[in-house]
PDB file of N, CA and C in Angstrom:
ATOM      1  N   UNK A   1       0.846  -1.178   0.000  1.00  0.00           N
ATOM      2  CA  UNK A   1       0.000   0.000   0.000  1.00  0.00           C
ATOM      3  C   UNK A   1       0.883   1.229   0.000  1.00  0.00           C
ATOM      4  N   UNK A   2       0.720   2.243  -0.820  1.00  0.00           N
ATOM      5  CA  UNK A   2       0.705   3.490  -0.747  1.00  0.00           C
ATOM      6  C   UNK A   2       0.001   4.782  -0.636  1.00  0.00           C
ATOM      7  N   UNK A   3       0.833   5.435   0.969  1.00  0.00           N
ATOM      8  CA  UNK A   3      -0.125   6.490   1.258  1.00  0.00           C
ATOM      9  C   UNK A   3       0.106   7.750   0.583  1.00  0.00           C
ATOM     10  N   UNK A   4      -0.894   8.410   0.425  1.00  0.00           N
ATOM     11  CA  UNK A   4      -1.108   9.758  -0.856  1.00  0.00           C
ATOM     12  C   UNK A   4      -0.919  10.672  -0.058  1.00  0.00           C
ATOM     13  N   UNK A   5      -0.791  12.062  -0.082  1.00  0.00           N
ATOM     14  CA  UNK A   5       0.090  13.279   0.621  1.00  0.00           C
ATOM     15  C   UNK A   5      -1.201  13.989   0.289  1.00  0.00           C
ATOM     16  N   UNK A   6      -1.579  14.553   1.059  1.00  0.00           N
ATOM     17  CA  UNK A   6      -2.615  15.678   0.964  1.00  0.00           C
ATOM     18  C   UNK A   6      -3.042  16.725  -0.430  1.00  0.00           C
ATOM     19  N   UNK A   7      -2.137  16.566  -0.542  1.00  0.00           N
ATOM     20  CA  UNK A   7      -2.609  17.931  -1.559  1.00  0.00           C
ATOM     21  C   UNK A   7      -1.085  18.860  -1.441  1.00  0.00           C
ATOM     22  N   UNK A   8      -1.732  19.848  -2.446  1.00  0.00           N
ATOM     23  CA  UNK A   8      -0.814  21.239  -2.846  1.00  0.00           C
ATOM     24  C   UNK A   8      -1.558  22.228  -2.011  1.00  0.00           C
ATOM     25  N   UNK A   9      -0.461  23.326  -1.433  1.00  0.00           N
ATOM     26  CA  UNK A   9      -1.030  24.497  -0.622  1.00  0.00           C
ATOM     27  C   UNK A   9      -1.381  25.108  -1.956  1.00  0.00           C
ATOM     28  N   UNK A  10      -2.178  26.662  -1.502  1.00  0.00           N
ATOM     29  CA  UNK A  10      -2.572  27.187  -2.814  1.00  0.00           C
ATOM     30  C   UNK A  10      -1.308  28.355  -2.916  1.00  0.00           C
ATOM     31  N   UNK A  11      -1.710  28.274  -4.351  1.00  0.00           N
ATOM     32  CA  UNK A  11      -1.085  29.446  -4.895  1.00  0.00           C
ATOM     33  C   UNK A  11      -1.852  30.999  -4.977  1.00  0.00           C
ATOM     34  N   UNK A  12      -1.591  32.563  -5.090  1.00  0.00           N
ATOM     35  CA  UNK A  12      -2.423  33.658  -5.162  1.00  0.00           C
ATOM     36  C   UNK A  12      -1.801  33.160  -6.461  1.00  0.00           C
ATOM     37  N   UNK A  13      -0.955  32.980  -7.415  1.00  0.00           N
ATOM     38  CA  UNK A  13      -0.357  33.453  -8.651  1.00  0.00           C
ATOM     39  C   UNK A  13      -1.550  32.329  -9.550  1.00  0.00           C
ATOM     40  N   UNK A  14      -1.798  31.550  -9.324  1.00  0.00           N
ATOM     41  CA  UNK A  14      -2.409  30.150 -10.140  1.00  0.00           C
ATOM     42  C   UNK A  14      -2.682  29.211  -9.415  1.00  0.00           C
ATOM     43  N   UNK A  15      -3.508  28.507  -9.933  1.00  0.00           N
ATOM     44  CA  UNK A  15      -3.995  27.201  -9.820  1.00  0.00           C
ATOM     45  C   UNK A  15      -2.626  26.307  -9.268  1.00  0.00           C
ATOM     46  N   UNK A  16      -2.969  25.589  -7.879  1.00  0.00           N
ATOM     47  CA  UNK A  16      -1.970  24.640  -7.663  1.00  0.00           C
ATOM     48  C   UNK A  16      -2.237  23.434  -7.622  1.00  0.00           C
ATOM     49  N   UNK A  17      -1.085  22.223  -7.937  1.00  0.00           N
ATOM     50  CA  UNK A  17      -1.151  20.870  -8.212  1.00  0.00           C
ATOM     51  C   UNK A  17      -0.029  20.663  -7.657  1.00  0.00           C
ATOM     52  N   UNK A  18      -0.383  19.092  -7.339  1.00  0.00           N
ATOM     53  CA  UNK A  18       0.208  17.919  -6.704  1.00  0.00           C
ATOM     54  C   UNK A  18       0.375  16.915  -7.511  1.00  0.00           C
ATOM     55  N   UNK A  19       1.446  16.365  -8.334  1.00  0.00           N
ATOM     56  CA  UNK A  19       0.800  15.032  -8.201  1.00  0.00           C
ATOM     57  C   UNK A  19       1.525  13.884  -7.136  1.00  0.00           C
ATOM     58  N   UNK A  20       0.122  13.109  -6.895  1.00  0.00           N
ATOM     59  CA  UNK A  20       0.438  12.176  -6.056  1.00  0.00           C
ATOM     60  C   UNK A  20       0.654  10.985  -5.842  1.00  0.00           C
ATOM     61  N   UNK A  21       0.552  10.233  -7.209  1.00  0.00           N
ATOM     62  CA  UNK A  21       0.538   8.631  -7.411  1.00  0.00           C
ATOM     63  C   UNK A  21       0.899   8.711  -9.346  1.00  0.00           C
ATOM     64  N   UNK A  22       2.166   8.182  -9.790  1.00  0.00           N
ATOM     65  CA  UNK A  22       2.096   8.065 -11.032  1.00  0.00           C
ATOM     66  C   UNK A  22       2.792   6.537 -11.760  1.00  0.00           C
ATOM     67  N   UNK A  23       1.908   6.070 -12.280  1.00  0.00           N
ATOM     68  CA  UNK A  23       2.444   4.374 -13.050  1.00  0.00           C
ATOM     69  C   UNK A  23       1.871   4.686 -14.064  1.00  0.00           C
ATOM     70  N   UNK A  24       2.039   3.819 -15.166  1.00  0.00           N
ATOM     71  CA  UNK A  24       1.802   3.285 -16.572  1.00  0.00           C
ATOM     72  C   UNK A  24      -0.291   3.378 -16.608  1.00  0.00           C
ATOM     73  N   UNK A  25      -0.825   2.453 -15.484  1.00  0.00           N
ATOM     74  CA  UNK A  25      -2.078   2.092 -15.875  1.00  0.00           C
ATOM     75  C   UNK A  25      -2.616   3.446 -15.364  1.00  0.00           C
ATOM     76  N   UNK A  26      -2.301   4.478 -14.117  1.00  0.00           N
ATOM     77  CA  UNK A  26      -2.858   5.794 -13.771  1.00  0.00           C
ATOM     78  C   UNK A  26      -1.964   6.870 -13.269  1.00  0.00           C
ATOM     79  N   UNK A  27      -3.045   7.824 -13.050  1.00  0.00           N
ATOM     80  CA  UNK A  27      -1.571   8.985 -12.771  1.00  0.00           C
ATOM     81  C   UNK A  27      -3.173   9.793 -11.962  1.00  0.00           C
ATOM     82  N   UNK A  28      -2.544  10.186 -10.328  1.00  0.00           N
ATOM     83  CA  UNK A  28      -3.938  10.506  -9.408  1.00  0.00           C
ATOM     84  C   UNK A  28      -2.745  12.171  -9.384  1.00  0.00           C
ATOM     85  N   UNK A  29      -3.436  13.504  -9.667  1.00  0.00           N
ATOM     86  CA  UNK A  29      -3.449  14.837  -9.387  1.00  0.00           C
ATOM     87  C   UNK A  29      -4.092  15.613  -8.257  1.00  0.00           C
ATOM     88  N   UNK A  30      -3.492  15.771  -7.275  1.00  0.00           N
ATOM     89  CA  UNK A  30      -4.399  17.034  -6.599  1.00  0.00           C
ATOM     90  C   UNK A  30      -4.494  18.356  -6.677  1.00  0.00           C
ATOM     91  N   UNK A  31      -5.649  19.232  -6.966  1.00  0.00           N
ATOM     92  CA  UNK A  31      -5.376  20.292  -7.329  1.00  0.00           C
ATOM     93  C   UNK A  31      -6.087  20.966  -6.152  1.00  0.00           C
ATOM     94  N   UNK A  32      -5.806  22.159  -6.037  1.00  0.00           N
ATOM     95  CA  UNK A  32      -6.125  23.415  -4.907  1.00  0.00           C
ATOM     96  C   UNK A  32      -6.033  24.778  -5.876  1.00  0.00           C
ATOM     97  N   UNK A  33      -7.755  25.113  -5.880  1.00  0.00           N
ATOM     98  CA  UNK A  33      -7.845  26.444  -6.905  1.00  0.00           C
ATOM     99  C   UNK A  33      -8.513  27.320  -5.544  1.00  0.00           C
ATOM    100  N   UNK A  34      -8.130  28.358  -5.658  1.00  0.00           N
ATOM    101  CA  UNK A  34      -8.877  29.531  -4.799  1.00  0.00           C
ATOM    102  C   UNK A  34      -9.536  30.581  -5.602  1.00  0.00           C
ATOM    103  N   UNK A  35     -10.871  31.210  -4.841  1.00  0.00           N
ATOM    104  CA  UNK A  35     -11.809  31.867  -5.661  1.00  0.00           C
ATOM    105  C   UNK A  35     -11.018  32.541  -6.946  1.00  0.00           C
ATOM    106  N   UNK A  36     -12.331  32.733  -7.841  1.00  0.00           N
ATOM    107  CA  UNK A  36     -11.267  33.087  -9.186  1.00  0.00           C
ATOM    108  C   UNK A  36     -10.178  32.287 -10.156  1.00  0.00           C
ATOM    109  N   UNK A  37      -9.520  31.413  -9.752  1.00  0.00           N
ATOM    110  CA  UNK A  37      -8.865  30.823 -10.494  1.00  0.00           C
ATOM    111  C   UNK A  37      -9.513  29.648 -10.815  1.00  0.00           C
ATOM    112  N   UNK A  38      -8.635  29.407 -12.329  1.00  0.00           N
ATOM    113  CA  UNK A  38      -9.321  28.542 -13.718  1.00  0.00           C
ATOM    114  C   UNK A  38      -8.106  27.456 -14.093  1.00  0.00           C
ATOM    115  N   UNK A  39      -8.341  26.638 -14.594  1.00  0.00           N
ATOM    116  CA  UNK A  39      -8.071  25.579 -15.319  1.00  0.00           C
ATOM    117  C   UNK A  39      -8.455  25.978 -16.639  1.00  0.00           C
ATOM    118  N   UNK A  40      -7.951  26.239 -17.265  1.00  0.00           N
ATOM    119  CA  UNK A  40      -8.265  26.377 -18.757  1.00  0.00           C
ATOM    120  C   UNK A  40      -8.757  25.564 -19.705  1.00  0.00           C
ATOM    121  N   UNK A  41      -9.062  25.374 -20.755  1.00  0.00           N
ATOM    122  CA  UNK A  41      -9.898  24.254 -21.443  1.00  0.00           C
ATOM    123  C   UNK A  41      -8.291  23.590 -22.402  1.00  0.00           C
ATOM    124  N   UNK A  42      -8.722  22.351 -21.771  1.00  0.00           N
ATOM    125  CA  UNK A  42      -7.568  21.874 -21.976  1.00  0.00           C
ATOM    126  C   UNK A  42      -8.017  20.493 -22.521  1.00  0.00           C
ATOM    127  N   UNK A  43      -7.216  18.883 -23.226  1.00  0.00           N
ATOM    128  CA  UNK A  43      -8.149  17.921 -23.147  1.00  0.00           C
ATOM    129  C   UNK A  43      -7.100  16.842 -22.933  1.00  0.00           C
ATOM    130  N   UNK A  44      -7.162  15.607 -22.601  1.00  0.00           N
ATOM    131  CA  UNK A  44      -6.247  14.516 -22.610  1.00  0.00           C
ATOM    132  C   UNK A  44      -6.494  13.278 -23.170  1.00  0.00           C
ATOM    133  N   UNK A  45      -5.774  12.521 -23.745  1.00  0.00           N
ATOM    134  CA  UNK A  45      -6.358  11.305 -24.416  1.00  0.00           C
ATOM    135  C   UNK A  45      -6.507  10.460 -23.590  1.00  0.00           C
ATOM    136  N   UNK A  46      -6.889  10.189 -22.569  1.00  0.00           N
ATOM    137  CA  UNK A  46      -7.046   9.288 -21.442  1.00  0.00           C
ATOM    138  C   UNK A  46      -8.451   9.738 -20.493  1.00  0.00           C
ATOM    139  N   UNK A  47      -9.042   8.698 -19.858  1.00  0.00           N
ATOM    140  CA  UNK A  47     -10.261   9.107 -19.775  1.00  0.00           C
ATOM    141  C   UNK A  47      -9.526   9.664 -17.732  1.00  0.00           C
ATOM    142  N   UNK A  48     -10.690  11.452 -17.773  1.00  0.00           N
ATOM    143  CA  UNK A  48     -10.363  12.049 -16.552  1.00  0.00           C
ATOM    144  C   UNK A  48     -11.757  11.882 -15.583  1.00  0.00           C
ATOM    145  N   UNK A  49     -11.549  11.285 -14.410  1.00  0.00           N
ATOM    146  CA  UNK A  49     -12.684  11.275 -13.381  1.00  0.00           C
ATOM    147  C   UNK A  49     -11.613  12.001 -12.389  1.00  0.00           C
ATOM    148  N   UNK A  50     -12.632  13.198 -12.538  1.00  0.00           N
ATOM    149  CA  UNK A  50     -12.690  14.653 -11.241  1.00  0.00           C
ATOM    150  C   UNK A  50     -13.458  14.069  -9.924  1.00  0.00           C
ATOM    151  N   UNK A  51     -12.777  14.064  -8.784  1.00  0.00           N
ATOM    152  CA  UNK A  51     -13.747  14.233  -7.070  1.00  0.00           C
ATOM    153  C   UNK A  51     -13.202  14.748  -6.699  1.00  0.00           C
ATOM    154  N   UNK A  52     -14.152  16.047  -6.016  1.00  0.00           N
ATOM    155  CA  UNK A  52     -14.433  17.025  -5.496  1.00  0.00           C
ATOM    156  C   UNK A  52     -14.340  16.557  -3.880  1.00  0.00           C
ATOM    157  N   UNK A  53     -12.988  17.115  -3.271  1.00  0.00           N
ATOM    158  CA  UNK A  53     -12.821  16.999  -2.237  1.00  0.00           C
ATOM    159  C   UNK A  53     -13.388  17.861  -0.884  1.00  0.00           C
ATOM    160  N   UNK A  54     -13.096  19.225  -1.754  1.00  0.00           N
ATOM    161  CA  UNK A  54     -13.650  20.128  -0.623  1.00  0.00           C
ATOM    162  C   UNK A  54     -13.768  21.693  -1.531  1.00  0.00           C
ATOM    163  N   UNK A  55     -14.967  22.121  -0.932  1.00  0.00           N
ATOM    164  CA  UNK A  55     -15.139  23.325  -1.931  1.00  0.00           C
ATOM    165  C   UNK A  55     -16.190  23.157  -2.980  1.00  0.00           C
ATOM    166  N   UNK A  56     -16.010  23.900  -3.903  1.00  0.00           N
ATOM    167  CA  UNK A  56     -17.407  23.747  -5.125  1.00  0.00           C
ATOM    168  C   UNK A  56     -16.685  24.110  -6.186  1.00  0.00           C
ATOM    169  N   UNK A  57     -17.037  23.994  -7.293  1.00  0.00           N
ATOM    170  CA  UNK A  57     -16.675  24.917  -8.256  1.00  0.00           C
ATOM    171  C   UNK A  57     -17.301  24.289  -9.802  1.00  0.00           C
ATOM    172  N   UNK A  58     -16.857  24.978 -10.191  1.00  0.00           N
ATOM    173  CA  UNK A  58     -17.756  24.633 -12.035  1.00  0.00           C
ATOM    174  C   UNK A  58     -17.139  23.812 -13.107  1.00  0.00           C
ATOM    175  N   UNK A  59     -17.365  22.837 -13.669  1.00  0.00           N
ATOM    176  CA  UNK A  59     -16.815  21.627 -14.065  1.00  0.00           C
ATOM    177  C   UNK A  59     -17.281  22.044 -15.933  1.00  0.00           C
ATOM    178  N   UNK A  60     -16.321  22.215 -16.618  1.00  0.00           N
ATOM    179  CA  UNK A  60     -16.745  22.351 -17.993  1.00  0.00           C
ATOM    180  C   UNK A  60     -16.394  21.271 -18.687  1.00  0.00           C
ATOM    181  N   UNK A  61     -17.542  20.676 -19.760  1.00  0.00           N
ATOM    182  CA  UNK A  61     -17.208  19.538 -20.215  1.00  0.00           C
ATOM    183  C   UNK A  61     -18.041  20.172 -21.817  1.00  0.00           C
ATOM    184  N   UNK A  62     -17.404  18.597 -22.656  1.00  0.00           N
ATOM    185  CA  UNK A  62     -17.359  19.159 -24.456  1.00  0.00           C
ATOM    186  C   UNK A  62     -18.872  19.920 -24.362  1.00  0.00           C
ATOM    187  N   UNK A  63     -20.178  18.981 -23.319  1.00  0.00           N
ATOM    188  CA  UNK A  63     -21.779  19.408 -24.524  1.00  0.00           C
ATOM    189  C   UNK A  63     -21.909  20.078 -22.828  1.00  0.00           C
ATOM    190  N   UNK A  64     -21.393  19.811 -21.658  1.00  0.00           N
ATOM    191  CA  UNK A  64     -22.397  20.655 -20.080  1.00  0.00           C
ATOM    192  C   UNK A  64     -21.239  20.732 -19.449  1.00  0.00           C
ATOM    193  N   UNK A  65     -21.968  21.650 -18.502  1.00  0.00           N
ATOM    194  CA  UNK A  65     -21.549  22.379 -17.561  1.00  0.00           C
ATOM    195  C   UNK A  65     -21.855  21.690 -16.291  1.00  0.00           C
ATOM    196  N   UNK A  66     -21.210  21.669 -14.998  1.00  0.00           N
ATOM    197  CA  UNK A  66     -21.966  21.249 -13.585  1.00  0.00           C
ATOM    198  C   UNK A  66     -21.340  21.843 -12.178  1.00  0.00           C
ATOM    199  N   UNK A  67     -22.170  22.466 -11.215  1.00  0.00           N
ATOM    200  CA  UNK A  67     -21.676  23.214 -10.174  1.00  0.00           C
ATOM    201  C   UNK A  67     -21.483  21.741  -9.589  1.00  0.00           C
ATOM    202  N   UNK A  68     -20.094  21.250  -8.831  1.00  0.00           N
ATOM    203  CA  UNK A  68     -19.730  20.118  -8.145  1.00  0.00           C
ATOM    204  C   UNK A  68     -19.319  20.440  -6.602  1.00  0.00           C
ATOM    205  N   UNK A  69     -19.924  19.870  -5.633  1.00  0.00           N
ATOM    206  CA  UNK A  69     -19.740  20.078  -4.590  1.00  0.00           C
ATOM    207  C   UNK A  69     -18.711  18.909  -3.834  1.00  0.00           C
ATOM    208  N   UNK A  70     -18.383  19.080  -2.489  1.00  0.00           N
ATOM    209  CA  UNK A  70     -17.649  18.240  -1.644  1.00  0.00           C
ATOM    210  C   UNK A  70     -18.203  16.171  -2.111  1.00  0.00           C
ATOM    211  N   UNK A  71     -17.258  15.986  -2.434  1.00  0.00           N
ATOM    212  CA  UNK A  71     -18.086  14.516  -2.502  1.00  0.00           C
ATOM    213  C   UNK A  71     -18.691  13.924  -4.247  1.00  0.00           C
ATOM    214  N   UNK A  72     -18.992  14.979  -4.875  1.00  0.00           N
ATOM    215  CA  UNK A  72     -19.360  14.872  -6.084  1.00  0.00           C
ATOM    216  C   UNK A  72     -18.398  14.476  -7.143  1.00  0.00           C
ATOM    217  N   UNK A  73     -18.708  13.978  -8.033  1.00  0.00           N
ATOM    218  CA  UNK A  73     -17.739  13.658  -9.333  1.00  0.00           C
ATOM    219  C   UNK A  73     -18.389  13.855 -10.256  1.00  0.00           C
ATOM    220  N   UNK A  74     -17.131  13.606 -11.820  1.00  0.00           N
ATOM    221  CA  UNK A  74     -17.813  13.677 -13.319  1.00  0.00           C
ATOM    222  C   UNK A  74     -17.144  12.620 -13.366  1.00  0.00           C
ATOM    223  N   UNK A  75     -16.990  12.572 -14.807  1.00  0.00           N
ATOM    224  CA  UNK A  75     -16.254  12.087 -15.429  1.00  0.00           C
ATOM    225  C   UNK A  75     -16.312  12.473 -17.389  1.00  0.00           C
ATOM    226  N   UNK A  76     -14.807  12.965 -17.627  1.00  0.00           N
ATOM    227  CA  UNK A  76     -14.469  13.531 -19.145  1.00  0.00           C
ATOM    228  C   UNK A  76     -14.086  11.813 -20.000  1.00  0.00           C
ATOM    229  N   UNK A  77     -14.175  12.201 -21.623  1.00  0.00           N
ATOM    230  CA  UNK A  77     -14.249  10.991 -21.690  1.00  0.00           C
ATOM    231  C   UNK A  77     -12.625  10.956 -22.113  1.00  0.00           C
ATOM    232  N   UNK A  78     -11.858  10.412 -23.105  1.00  0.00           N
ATOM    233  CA  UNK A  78     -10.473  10.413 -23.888  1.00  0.00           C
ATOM    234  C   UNK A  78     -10.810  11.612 -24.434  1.00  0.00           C
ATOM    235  N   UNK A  79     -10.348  12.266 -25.062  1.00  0.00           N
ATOM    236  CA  UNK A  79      -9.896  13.754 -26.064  1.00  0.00           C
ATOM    237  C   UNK A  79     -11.424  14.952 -25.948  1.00  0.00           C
ATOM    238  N   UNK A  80     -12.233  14.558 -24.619  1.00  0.00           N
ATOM    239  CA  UNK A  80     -13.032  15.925 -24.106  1.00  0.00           C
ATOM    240  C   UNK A  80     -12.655  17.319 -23.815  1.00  0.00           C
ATOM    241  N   UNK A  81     -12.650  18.068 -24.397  1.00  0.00           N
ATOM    242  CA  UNK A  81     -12.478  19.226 -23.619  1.00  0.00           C
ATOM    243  C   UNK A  81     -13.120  19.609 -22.403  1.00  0.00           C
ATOM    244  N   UNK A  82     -11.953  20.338 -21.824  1.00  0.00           N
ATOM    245  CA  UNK A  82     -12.993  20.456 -20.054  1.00  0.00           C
ATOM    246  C   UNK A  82     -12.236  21.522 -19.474  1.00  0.00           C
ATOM    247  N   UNK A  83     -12.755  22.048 -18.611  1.00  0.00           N
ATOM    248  CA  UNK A  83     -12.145  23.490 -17.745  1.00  0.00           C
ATOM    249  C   UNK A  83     -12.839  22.989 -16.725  1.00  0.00           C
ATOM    250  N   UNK A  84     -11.752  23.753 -15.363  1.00  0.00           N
ATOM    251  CA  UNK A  84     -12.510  24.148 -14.142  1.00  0.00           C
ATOM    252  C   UNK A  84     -12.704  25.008 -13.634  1.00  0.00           C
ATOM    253  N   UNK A  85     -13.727  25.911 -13.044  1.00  0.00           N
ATOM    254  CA  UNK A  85     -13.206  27.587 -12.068  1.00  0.00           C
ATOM    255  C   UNK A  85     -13.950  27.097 -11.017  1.00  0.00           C
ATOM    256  N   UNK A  86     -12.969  27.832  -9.652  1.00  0.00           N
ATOM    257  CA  UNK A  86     -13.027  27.439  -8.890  1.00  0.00           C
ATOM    258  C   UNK A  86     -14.226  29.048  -8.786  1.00  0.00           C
ATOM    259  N   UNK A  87     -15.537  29.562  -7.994  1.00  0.00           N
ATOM    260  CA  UNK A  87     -16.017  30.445  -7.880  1.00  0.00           C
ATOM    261  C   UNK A  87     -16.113  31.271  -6.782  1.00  0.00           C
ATOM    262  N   UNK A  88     -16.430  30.802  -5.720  1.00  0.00           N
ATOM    263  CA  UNK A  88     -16.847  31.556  -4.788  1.00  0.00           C
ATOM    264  C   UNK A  88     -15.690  30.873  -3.430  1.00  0.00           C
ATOM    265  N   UNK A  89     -15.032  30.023  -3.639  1.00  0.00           N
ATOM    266  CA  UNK A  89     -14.672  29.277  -2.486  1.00  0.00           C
ATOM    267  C   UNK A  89     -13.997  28.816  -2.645  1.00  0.00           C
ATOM    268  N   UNK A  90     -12.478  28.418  -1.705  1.00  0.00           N
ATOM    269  CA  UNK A  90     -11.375  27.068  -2.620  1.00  0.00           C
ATOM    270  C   UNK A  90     -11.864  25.976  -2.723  1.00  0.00           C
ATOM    271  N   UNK A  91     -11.406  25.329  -3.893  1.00  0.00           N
ATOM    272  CA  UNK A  91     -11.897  24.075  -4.591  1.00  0.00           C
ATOM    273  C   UNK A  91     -10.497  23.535  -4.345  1.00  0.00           C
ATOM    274  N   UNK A  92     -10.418  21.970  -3.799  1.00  0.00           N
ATOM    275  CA  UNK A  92      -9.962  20.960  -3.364  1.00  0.00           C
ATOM    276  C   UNK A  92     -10.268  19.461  -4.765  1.00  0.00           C
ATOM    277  N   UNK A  93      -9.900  19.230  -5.576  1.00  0.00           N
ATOM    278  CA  UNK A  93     -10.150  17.945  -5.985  1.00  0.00           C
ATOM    279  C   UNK A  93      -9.290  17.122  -6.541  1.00  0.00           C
ATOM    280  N   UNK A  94      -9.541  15.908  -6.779  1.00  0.00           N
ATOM    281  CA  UNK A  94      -8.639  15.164  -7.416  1.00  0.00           C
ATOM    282  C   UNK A  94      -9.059  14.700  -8.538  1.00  0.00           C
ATOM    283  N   UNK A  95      -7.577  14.717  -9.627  1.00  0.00           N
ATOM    284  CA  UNK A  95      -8.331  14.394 -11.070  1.00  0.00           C
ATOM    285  C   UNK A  95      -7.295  12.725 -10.630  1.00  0.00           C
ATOM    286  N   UNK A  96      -8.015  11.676 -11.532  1.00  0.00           N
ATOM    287  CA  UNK A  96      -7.836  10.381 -11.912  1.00  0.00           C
ATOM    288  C   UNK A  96      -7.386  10.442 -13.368  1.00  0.00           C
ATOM    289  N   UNK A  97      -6.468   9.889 -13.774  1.00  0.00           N
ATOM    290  CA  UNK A  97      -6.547   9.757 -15.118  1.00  0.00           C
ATOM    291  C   UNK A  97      -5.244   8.527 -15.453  1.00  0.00           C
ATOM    292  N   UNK A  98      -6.085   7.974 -16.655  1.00  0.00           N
ATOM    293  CA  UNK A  98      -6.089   6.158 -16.426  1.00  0.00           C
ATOM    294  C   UNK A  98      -6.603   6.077 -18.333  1.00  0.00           C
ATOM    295  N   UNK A  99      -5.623   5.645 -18.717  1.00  0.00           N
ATOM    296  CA  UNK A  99      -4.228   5.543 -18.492  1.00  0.00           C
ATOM    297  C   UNK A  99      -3.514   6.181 -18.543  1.00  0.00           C
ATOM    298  N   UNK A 100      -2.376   6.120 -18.045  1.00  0.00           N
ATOM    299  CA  UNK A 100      -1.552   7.961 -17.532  1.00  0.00           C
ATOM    300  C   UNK A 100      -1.548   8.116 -19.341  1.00  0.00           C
ATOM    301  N   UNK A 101      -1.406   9.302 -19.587  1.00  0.00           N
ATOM    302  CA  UNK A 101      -0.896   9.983 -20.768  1.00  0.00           C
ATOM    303  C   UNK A 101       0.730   9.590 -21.006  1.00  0.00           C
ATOM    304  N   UNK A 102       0.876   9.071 -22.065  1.00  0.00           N
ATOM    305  CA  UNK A 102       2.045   8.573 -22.240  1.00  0.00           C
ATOM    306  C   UNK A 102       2.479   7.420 -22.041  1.00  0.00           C
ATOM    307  N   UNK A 103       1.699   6.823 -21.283  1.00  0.00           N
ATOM    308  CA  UNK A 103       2.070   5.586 -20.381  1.00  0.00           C
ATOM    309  C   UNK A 103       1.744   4.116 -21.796  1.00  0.00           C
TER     310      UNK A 103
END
């Protein structure tokens, strides 16, 4: 077993990340956005499942949109476009993504 490290403190300059677990079959990210800051629309060839650790924030995907709270997930599929903003509150989540890119 391996234990995972909390997270990234935040950044005022940008969006901060962690990553915390990386092999061939996945690669687990923690990110820490504070009000205002974005994830840009970005996409990966590997399929991304987002949970929402702590905080809320707005989940952009290719055809919807979804306000995601503590506990909640999506999931993007291979080559989706997707953004996140974090809005009113720091957003805490972890992206999954399987199979790592590159891997």
């Amino acid at each position: 077993m391996k234990t995972l490290g909390a997270g990234p403190a935040s950044r005022a300059d940008r969006p901060a990340s962690e990553l915390l677990h990386d092999e061939a079959n996945v690669r687990v990210v923690a990110f820490h956005l504070l009000p205002g800051q974005r994830i840009a629309p970005h996409n990966s060839p590997s399929t991304v499942l987002v949970q929402v650790v702590s905080g809320s924030g707005r989940f952009h995907g290719a055809e919807d949109d979804a306000l995601l709270t503590a506990g909640q997930s999506a999931v993007y599929a291979p080559g989706e476009m997707h953004a996140i903003d974090a809005i009113d509150e720091p957003l805490r989540f972890l992206a999954i993504i399987t199979p790592r890119p590159g891997g």
